[in-house]
PDB file of N, CA and C in Angstrom:
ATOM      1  N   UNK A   1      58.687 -35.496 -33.622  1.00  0.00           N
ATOM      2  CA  UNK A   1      58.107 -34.913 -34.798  1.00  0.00           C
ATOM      3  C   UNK A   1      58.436 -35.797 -35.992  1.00  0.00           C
ATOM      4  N   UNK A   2      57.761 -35.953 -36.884  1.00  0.00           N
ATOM      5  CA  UNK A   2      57.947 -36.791 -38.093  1.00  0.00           C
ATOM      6  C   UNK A   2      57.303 -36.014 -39.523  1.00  0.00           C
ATOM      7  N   UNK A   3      57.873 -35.161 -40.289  1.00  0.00           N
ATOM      8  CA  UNK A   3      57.984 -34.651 -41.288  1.00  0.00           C
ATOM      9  C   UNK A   3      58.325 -35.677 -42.522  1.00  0.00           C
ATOM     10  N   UNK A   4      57.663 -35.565 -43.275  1.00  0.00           N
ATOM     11  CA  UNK A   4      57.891 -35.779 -44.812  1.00  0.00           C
ATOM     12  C   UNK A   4      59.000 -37.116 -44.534  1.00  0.00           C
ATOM     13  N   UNK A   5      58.303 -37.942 -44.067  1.00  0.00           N
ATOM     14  CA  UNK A   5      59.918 -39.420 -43.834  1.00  0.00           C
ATOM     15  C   UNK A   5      60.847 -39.004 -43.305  1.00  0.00           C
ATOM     16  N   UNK A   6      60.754 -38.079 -42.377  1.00  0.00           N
ATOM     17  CA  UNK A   6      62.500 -37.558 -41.601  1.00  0.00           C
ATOM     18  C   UNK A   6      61.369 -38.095 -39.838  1.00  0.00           C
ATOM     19  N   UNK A   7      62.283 -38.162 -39.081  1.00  0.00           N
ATOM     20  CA  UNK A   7      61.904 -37.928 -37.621  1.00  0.00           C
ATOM     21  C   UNK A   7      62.760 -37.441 -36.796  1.00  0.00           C
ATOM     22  N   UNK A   8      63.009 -36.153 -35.852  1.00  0.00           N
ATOM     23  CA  UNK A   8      63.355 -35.931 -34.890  1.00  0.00           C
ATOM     24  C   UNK A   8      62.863 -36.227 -33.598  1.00  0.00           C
ATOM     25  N   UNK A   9      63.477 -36.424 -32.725  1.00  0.00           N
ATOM     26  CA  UNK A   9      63.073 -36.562 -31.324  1.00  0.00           C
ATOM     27  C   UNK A   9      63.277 -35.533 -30.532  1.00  0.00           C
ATOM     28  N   UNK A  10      62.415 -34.613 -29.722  1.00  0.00           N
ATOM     29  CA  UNK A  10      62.570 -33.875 -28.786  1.00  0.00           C
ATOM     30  C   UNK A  10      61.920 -34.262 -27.508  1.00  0.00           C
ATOM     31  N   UNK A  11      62.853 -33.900 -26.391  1.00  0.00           N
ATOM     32  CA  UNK A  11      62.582 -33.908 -25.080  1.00  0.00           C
ATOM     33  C   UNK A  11      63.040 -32.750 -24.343  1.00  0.00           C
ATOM     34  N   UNK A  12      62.511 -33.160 -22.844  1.00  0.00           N
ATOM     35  CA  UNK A  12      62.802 -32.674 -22.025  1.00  0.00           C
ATOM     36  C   UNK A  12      63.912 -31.202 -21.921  1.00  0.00           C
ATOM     37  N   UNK A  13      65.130 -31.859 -22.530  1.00  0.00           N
ATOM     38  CA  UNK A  13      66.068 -31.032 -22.583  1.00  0.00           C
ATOM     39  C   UNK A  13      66.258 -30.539 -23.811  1.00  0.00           C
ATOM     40  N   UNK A  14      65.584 -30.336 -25.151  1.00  0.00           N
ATOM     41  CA  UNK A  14      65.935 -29.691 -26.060  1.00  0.00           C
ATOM     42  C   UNK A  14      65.900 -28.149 -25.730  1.00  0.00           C
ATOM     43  N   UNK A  15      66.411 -27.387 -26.545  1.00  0.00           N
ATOM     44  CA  UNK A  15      66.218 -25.989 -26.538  1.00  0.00           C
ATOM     45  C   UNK A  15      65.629 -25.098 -27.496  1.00  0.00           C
ATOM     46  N   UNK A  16      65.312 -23.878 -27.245  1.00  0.00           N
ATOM     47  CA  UNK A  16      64.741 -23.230 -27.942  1.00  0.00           C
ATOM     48  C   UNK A  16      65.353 -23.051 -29.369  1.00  0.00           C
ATOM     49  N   UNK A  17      66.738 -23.072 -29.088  1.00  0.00           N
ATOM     50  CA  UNK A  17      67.545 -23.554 -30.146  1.00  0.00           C
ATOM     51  C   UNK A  17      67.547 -24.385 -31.242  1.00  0.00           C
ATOM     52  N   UNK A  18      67.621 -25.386 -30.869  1.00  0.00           N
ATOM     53  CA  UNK A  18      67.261 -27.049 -31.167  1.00  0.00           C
ATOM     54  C   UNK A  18      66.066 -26.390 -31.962  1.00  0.00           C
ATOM     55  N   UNK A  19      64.896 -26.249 -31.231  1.00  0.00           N
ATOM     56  CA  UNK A  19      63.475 -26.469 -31.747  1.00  0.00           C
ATOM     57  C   UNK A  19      63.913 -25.619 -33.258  1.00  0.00           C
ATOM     58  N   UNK A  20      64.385 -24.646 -32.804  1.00  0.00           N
ATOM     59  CA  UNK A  20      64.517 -23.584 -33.729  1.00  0.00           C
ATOM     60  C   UNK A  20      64.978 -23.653 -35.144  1.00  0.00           C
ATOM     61  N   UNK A  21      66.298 -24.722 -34.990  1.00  0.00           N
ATOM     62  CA  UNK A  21      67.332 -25.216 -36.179  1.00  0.00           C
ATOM     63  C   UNK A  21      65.888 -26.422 -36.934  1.00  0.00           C
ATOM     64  N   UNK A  22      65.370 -26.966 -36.499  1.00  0.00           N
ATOM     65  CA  UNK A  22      64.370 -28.180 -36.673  1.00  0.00           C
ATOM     66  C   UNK A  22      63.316 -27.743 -37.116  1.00  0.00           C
ATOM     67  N   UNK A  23      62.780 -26.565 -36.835  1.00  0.00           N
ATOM     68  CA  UNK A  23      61.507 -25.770 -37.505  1.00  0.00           C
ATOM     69  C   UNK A  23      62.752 -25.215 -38.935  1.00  0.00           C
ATOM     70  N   UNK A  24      63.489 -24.914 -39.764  1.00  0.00           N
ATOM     71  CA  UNK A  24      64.300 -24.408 -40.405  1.00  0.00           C
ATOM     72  C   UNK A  24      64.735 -25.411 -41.236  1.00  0.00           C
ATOM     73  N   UNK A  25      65.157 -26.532 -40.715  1.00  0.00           N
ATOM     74  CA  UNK A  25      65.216 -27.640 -41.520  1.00  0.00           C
ATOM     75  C   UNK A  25      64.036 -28.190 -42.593  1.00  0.00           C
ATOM     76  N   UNK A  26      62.976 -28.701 -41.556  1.00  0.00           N
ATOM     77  CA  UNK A  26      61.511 -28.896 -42.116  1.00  0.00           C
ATOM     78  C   UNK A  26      61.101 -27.880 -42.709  1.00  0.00           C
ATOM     79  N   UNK A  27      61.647 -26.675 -42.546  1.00  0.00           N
ATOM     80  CA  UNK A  27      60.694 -25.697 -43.200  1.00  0.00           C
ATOM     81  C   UNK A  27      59.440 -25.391 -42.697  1.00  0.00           C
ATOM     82  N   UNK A  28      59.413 -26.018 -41.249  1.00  0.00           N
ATOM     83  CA  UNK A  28      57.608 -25.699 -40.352  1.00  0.00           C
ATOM     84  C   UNK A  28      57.327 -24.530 -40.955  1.00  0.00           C
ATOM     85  N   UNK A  29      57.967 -23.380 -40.521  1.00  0.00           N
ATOM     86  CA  UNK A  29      57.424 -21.828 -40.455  1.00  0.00           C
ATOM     87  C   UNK A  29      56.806 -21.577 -42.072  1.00  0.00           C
ATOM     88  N   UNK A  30      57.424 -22.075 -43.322  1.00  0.00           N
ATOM     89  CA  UNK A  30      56.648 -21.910 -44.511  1.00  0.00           C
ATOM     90  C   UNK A  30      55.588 -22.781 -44.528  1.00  0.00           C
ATOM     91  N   UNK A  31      55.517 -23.992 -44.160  1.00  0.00           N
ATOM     92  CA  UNK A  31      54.532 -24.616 -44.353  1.00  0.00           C
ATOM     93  C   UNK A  31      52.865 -24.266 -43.599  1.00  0.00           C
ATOM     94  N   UNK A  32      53.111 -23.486 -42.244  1.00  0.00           N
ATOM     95  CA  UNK A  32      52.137 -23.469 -41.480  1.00  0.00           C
ATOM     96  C   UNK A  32      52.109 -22.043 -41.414  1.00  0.00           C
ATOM     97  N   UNK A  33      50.476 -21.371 -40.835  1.00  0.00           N
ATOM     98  CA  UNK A  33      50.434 -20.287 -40.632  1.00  0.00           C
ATOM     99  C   UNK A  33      51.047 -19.525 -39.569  1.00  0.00           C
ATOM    100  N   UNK A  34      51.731 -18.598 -39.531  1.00  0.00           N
ATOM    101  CA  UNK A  34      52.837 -18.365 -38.374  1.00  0.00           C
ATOM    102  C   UNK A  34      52.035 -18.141 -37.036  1.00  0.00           C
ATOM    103  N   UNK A  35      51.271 -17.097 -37.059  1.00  0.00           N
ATOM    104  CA  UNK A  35      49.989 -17.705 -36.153  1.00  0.00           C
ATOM    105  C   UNK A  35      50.397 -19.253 -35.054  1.00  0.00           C
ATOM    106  N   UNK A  36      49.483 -20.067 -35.710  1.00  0.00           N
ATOM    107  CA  UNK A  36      49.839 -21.474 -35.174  1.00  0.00           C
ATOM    108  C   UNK A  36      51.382 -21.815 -35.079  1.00  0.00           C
ATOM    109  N   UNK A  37      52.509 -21.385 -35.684  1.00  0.00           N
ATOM    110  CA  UNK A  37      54.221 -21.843 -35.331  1.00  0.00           C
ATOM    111  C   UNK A  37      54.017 -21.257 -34.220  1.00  0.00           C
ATOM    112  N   UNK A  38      53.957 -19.935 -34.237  1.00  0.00           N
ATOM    113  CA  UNK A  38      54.213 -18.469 -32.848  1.00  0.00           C
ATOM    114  C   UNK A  38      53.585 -19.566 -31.236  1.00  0.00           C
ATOM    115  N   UNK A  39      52.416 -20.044 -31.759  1.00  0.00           N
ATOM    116  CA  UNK A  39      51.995 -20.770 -30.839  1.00  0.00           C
ATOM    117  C   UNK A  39      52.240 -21.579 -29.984  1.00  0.00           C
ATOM    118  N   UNK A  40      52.586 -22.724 -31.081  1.00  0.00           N
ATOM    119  CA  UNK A  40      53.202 -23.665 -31.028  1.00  0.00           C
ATOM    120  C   UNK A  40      54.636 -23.810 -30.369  1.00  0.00           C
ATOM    121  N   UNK A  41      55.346 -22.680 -30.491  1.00  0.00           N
ATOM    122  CA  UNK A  41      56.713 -22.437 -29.840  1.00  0.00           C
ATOM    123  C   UNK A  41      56.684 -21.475 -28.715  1.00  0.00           C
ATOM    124  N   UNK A  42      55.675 -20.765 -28.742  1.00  0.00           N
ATOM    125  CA  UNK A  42      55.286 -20.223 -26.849  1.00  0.00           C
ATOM    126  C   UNK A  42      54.473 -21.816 -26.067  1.00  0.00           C
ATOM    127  N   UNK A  43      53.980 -22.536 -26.560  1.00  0.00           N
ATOM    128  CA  UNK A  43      53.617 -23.810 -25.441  1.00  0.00           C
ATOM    129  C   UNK A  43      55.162 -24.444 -25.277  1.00  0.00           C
ATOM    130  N   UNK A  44      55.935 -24.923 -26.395  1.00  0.00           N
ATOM    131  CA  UNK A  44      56.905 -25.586 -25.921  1.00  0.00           C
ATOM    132  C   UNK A  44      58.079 -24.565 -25.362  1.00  0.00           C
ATOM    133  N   UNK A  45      58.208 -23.320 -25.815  1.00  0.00           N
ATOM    134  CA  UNK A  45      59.394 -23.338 -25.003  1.00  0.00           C
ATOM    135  C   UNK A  45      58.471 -22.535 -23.281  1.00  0.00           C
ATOM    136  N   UNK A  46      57.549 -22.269 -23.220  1.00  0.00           N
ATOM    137  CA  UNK A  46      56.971 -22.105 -21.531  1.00  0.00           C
ATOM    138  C   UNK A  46      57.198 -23.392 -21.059  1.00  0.00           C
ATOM    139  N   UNK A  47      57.181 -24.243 -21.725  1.00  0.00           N
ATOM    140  CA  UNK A  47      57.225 -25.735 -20.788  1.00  0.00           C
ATOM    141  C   UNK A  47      58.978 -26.152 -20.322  1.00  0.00           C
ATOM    142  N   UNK A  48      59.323 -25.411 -20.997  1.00  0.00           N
ATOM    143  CA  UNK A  48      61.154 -25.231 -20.774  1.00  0.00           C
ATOM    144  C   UNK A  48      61.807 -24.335 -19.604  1.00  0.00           C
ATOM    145  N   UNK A  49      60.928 -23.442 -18.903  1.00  0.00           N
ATOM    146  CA  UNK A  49      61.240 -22.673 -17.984  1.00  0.00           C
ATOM    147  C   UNK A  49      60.591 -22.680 -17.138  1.00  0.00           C
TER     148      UNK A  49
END
């Protein structure tokens, strides 16, 4: 992911966690309609289990 000149890297093994602290940092969830976050975090974390 690459926000506003920052970049994180996620893989394989991040967690729902991880994703979680990183959407909070960036501020995803204000910026986007929660709608599309909600989404966006049922594809990645189904791909985790």
């Amino acid at each position: 992911m690459t926000v506003n000149d920052w970049t994180a890297f996620c893989g394989s093994d991040t967690t729902a966690t991880e994703l979680s602290v990183i959407e909070s940092v960036f501020k995803l969830r204000e910026a986007q309609p929660s709608s599309i976050v909600d989404e966006m975090r049922k594809s990645l974390i189904d791909s985790y289990v």
